[in-house]
PDB file of N, CA and C in Angstrom:
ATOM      1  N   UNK A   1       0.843  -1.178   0.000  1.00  0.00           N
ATOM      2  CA  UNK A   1       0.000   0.000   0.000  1.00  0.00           C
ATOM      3  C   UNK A   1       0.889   1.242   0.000  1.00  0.00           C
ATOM      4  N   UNK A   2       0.549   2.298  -0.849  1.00  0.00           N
ATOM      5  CA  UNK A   2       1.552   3.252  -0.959  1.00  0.00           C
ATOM      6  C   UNK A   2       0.317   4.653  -0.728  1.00  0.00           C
ATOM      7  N   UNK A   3       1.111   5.721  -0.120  1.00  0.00           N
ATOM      8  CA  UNK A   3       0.555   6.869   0.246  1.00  0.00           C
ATOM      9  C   UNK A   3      -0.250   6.931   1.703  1.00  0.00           C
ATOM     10  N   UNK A   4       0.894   5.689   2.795  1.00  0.00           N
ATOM     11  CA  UNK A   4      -0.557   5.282   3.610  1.00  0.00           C
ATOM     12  C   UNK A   4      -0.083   6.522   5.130  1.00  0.00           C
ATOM     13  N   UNK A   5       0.507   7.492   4.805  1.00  0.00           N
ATOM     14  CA  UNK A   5       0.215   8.571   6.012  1.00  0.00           C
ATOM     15  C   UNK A   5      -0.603   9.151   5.460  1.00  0.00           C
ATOM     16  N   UNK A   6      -1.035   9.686   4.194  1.00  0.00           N
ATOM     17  CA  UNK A   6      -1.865  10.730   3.784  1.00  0.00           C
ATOM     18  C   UNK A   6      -3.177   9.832   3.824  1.00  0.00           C
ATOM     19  N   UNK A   7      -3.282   8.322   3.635  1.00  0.00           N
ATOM     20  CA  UNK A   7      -4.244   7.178   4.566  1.00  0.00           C
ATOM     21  C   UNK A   7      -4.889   7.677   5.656  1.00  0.00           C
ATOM     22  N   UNK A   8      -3.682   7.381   6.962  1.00  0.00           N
ATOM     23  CA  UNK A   8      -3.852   7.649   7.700  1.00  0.00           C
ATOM     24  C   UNK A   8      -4.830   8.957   8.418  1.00  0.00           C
ATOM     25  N   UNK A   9      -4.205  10.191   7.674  1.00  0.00           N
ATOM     26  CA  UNK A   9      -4.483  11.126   8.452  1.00  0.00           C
ATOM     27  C   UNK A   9      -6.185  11.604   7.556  1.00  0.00           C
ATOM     28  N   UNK A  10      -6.335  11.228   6.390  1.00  0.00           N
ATOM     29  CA  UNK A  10      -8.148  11.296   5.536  1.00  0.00           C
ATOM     30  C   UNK A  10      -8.868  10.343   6.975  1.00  0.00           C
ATOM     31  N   UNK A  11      -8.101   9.122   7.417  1.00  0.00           N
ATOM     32  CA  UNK A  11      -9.197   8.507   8.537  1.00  0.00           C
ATOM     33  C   UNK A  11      -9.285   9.439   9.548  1.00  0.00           C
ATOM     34  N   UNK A  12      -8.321   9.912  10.187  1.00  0.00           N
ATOM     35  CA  UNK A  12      -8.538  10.860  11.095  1.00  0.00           C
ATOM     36  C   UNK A  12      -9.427  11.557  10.963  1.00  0.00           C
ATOM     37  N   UNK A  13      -9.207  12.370   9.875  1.00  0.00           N
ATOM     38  CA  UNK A  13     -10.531  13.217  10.108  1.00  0.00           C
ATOM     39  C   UNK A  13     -11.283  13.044   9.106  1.00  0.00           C
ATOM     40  N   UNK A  14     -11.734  11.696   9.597  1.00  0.00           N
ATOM     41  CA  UNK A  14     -13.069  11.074   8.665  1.00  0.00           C
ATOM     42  C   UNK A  14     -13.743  11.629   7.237  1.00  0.00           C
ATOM     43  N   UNK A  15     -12.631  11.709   6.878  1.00  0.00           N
ATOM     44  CA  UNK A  15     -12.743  12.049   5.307  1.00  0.00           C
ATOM     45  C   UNK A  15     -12.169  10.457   4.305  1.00  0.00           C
ATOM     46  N   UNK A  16     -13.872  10.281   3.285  1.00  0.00           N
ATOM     47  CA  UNK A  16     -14.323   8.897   2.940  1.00  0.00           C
ATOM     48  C   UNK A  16     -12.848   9.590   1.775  1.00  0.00           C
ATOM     49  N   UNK A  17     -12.399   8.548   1.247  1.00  0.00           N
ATOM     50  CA  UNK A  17     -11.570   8.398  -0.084  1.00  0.00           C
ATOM     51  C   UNK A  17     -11.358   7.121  -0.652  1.00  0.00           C
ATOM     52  N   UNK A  18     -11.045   7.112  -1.720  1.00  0.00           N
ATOM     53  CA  UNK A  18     -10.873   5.735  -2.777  1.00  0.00           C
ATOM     54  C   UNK A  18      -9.634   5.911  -3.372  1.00  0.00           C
ATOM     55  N   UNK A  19      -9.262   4.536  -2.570  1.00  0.00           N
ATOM     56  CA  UNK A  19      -7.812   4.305  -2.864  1.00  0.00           C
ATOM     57  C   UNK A  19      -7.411   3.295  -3.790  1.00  0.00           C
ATOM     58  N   UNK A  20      -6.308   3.295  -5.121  1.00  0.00           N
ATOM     59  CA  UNK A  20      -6.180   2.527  -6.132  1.00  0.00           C
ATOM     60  C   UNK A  20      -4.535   2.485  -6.300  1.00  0.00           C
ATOM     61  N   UNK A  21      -4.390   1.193  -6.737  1.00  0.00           N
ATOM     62  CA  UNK A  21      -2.913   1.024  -6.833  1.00  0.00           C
ATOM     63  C   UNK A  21      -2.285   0.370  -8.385  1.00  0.00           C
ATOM     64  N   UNK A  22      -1.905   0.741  -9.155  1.00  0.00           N
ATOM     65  CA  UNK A  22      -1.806   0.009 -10.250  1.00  0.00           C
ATOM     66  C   UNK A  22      -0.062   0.237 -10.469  1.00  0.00           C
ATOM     67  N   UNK A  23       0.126  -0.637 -10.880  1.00  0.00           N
ATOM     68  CA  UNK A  23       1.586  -1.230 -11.593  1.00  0.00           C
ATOM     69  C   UNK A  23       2.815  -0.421  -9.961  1.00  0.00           C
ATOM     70  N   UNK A  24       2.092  -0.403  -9.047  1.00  0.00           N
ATOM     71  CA  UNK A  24       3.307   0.115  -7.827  1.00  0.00           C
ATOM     72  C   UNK A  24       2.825   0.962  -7.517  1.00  0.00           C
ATOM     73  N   UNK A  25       2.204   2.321  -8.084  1.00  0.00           N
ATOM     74  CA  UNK A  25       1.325   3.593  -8.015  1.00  0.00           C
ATOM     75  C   UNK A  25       0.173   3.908  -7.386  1.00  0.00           C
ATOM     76  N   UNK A  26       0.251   4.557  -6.170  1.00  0.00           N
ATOM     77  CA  UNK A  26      -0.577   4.609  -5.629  1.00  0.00           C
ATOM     78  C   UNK A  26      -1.402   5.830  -5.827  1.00  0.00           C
ATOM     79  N   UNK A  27      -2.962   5.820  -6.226  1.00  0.00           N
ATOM     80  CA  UNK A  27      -3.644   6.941  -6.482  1.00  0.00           C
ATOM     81  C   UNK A  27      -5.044   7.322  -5.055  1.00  0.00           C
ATOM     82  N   UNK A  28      -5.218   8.581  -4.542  1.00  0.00           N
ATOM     83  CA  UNK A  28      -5.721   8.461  -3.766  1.00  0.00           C
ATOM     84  C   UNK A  28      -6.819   9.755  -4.110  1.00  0.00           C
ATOM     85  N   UNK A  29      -8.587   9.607  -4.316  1.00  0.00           N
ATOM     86  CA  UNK A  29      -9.248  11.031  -4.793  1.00  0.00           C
ATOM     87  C   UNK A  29     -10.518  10.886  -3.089  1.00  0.00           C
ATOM     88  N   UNK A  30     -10.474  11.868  -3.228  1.00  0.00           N
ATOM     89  CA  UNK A  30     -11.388  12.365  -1.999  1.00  0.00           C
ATOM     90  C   UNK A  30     -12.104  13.431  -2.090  1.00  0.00           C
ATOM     91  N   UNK A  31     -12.958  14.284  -1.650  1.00  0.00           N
ATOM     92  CA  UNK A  31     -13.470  15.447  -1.287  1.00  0.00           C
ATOM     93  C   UNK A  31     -12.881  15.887   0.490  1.00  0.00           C
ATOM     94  N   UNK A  32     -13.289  17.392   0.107  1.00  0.00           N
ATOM     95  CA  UNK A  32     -12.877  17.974   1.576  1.00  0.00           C
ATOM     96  C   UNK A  32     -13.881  19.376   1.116  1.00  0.00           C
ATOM     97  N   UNK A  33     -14.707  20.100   2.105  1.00  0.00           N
ATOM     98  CA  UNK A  33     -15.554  20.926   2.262  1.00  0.00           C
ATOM     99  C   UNK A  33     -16.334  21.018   0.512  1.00  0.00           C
ATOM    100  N   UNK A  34     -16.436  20.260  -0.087  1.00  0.00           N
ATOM    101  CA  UNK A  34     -17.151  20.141  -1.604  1.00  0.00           C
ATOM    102  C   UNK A  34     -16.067  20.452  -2.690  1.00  0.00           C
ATOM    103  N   UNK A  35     -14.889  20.225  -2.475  1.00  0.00           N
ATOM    104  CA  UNK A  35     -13.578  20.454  -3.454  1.00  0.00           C
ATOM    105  C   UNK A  35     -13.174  18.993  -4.169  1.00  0.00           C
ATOM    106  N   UNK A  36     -13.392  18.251  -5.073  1.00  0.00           N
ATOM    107  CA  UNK A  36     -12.883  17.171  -5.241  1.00  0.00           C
ATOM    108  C   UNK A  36     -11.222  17.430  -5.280  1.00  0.00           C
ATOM    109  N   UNK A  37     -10.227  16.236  -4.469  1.00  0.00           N
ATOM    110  CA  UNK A  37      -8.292  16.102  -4.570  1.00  0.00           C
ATOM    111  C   UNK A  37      -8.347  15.209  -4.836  1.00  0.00           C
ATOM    112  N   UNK A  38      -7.462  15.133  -5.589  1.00  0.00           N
ATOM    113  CA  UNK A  38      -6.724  13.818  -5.944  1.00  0.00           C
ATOM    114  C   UNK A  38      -5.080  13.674  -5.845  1.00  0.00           C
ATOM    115  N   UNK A  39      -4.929  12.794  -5.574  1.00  0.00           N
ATOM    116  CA  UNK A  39      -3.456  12.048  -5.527  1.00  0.00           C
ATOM    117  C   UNK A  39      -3.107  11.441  -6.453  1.00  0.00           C
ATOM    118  N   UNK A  40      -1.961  11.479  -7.658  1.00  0.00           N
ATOM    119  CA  UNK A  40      -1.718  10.487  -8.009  1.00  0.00           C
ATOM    120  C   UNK A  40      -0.268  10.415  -8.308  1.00  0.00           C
ATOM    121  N   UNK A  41       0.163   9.365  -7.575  1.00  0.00           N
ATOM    122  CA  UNK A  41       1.648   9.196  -8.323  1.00  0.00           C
ATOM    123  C   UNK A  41       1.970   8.305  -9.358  1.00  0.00           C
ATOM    124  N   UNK A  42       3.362   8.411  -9.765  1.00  0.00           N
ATOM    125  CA  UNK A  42       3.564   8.149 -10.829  1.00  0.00           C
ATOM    126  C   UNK A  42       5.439   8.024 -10.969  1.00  0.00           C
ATOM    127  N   UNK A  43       5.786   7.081 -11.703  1.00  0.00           N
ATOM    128  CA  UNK A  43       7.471   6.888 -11.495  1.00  0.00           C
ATOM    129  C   UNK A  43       7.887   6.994 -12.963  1.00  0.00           C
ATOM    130  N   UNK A  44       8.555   8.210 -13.437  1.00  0.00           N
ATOM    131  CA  UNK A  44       8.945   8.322 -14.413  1.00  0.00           C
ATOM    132  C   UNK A  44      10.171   9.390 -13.927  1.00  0.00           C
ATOM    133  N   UNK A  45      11.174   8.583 -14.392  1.00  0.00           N
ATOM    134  CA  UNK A  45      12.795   9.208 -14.056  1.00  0.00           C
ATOM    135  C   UNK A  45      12.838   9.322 -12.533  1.00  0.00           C
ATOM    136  N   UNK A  46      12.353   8.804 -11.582  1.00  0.00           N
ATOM    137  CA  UNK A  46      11.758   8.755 -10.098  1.00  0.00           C
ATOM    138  C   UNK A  46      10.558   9.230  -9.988  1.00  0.00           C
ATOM    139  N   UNK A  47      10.194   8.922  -8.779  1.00  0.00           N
ATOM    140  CA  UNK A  47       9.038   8.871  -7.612  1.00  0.00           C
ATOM    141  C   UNK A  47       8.355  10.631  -7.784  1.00  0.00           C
ATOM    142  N   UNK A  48       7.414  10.714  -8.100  1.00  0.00           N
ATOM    143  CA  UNK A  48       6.593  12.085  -8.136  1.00  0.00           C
ATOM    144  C   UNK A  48       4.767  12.069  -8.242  1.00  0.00           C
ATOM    145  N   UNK A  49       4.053  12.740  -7.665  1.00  0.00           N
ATOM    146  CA  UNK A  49       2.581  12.950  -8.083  1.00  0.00           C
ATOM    147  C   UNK A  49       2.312  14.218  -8.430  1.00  0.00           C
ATOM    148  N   UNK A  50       0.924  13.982  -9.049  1.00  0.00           N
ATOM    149  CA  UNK A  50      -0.031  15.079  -9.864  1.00  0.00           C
ATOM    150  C   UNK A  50      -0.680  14.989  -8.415  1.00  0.00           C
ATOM    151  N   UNK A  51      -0.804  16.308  -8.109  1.00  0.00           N
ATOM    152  CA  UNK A  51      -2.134  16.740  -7.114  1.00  0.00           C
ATOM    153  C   UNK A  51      -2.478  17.975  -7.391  1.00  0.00           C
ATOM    154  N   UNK A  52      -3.497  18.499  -6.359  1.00  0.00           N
ATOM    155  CA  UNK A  52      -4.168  19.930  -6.827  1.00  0.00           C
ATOM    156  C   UNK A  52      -4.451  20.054  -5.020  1.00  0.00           C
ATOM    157  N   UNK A  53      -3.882  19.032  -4.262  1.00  0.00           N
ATOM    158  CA  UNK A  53      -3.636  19.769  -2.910  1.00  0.00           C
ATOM    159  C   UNK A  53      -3.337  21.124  -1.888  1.00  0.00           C
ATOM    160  N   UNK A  54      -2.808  21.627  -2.575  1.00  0.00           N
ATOM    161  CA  UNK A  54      -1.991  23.006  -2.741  1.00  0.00           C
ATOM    162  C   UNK A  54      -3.338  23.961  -2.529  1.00  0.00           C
ATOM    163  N   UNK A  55      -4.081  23.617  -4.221  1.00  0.00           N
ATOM    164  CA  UNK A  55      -4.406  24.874  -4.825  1.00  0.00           C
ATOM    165  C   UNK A  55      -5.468  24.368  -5.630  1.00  0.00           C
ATOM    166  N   UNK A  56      -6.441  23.696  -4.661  1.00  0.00           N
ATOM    167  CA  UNK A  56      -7.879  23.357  -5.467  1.00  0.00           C
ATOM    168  C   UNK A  56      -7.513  22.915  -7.018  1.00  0.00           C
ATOM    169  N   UNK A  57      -7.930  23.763  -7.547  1.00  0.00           N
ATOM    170  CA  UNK A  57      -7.971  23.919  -8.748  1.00  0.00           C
ATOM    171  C   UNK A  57      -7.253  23.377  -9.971  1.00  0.00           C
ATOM    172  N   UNK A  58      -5.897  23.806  -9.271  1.00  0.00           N
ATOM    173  CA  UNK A  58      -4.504  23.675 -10.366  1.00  0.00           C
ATOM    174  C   UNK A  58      -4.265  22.287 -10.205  1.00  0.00           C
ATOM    175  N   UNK A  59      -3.084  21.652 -10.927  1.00  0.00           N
ATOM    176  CA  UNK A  59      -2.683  20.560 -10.573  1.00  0.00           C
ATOM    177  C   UNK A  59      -0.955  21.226 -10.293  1.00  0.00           C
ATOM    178  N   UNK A  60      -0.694  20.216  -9.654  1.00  0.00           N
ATOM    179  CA  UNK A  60       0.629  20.688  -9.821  1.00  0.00           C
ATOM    180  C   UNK A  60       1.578  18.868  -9.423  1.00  0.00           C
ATOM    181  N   UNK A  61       2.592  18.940  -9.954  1.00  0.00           N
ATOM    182  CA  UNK A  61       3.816  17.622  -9.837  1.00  0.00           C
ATOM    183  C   UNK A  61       4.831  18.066  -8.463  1.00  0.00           C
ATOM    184  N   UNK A  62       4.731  16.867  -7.355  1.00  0.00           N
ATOM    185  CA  UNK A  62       5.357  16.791  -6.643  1.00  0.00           C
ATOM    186  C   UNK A  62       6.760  16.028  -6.659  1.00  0.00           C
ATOM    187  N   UNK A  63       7.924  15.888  -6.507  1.00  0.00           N
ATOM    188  CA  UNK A  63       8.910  14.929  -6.219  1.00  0.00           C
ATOM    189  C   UNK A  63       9.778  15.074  -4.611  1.00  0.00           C
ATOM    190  N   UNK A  64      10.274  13.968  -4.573  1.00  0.00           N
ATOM    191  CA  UNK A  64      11.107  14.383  -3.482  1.00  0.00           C
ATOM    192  C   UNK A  64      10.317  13.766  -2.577  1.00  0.00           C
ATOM    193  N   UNK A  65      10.252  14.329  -1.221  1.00  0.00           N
ATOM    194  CA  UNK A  65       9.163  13.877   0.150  1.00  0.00           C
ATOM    195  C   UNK A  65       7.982  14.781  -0.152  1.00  0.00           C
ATOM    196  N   UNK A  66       6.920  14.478  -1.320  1.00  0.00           N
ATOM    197  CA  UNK A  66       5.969  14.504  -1.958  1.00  0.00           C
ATOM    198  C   UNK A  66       5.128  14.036  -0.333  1.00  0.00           C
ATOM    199  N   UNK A  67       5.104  12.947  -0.010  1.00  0.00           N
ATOM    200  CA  UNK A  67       4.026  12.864   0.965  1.00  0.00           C
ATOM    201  C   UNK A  67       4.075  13.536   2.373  1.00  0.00           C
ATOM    202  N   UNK A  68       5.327  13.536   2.794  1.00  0.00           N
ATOM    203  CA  UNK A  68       5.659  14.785   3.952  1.00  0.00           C
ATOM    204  C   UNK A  68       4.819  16.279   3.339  1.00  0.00           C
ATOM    205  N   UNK A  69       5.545  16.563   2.468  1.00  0.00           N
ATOM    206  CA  UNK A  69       4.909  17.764   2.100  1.00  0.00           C
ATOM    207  C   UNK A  69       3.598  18.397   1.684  1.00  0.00           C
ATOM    208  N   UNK A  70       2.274  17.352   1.026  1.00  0.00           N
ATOM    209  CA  UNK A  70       1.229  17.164   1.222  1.00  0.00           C
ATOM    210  C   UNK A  70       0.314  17.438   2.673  1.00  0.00           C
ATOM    211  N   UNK A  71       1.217  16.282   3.295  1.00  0.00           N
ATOM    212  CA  UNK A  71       0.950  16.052   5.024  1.00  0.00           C
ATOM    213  C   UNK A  71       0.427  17.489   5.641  1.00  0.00           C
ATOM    214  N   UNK A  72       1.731  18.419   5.266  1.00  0.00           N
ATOM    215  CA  UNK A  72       1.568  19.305   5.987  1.00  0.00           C
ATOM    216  C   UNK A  72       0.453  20.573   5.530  1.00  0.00           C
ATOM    217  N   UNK A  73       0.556  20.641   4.034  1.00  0.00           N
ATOM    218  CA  UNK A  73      -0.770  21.066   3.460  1.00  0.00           C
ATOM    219  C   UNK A  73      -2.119  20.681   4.368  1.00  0.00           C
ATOM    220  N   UNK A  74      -2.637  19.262   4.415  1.00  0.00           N
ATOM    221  CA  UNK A  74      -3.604  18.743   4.900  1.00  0.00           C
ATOM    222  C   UNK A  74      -3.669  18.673   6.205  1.00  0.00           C
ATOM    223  N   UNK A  75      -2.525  19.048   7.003  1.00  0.00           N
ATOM    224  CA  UNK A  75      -2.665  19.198   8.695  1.00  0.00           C
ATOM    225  C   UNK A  75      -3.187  20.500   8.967  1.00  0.00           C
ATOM    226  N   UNK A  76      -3.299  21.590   8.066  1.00  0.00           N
ATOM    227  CA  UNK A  76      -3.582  22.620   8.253  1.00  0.00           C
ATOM    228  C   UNK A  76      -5.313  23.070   7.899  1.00  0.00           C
ATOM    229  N   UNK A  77      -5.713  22.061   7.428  1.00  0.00           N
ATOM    230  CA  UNK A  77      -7.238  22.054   7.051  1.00  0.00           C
ATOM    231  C   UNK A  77      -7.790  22.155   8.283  1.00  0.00           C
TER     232      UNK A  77
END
């Protein structure tokens, strides 16, 4: 199972999400106050995801400690 602190912390605060894993890749989409997010990573030249965590709207590509850095986005909700 991959992405499982940002797991973790959607149970915390009981936010429902659907979690999918294909070829190693873990994709994770949810709502939060009527905003659909999504997670998705992806391994091309290394480890990175498409999210719109940040910034509703946009998408934007994470690399690096992608899920630390999310984390802290979503601790602040």
């Amino acid at each position: 199972m991959r992405l499982e602190k940002i797991q973790n912390l959607l149970k915390e605060k009981s936010l429902e999400f659907q979690y999918n894993e294909v070829d190693g890749c873990g994709s994770l989409d949810f709502d939060y106050r009527g905003v659909p997010y999504h997670i998705w990573e992806y391994q091309e030249n290394g480890w990175g995801v498409e999210t719109n965590v940040k910034h509703g709207g946009c998408n934007e590509d994470l690399t690096g400690d992608y899920e630390e850095e999310i984390l802290q986005v979503m601790k602040d909700w």
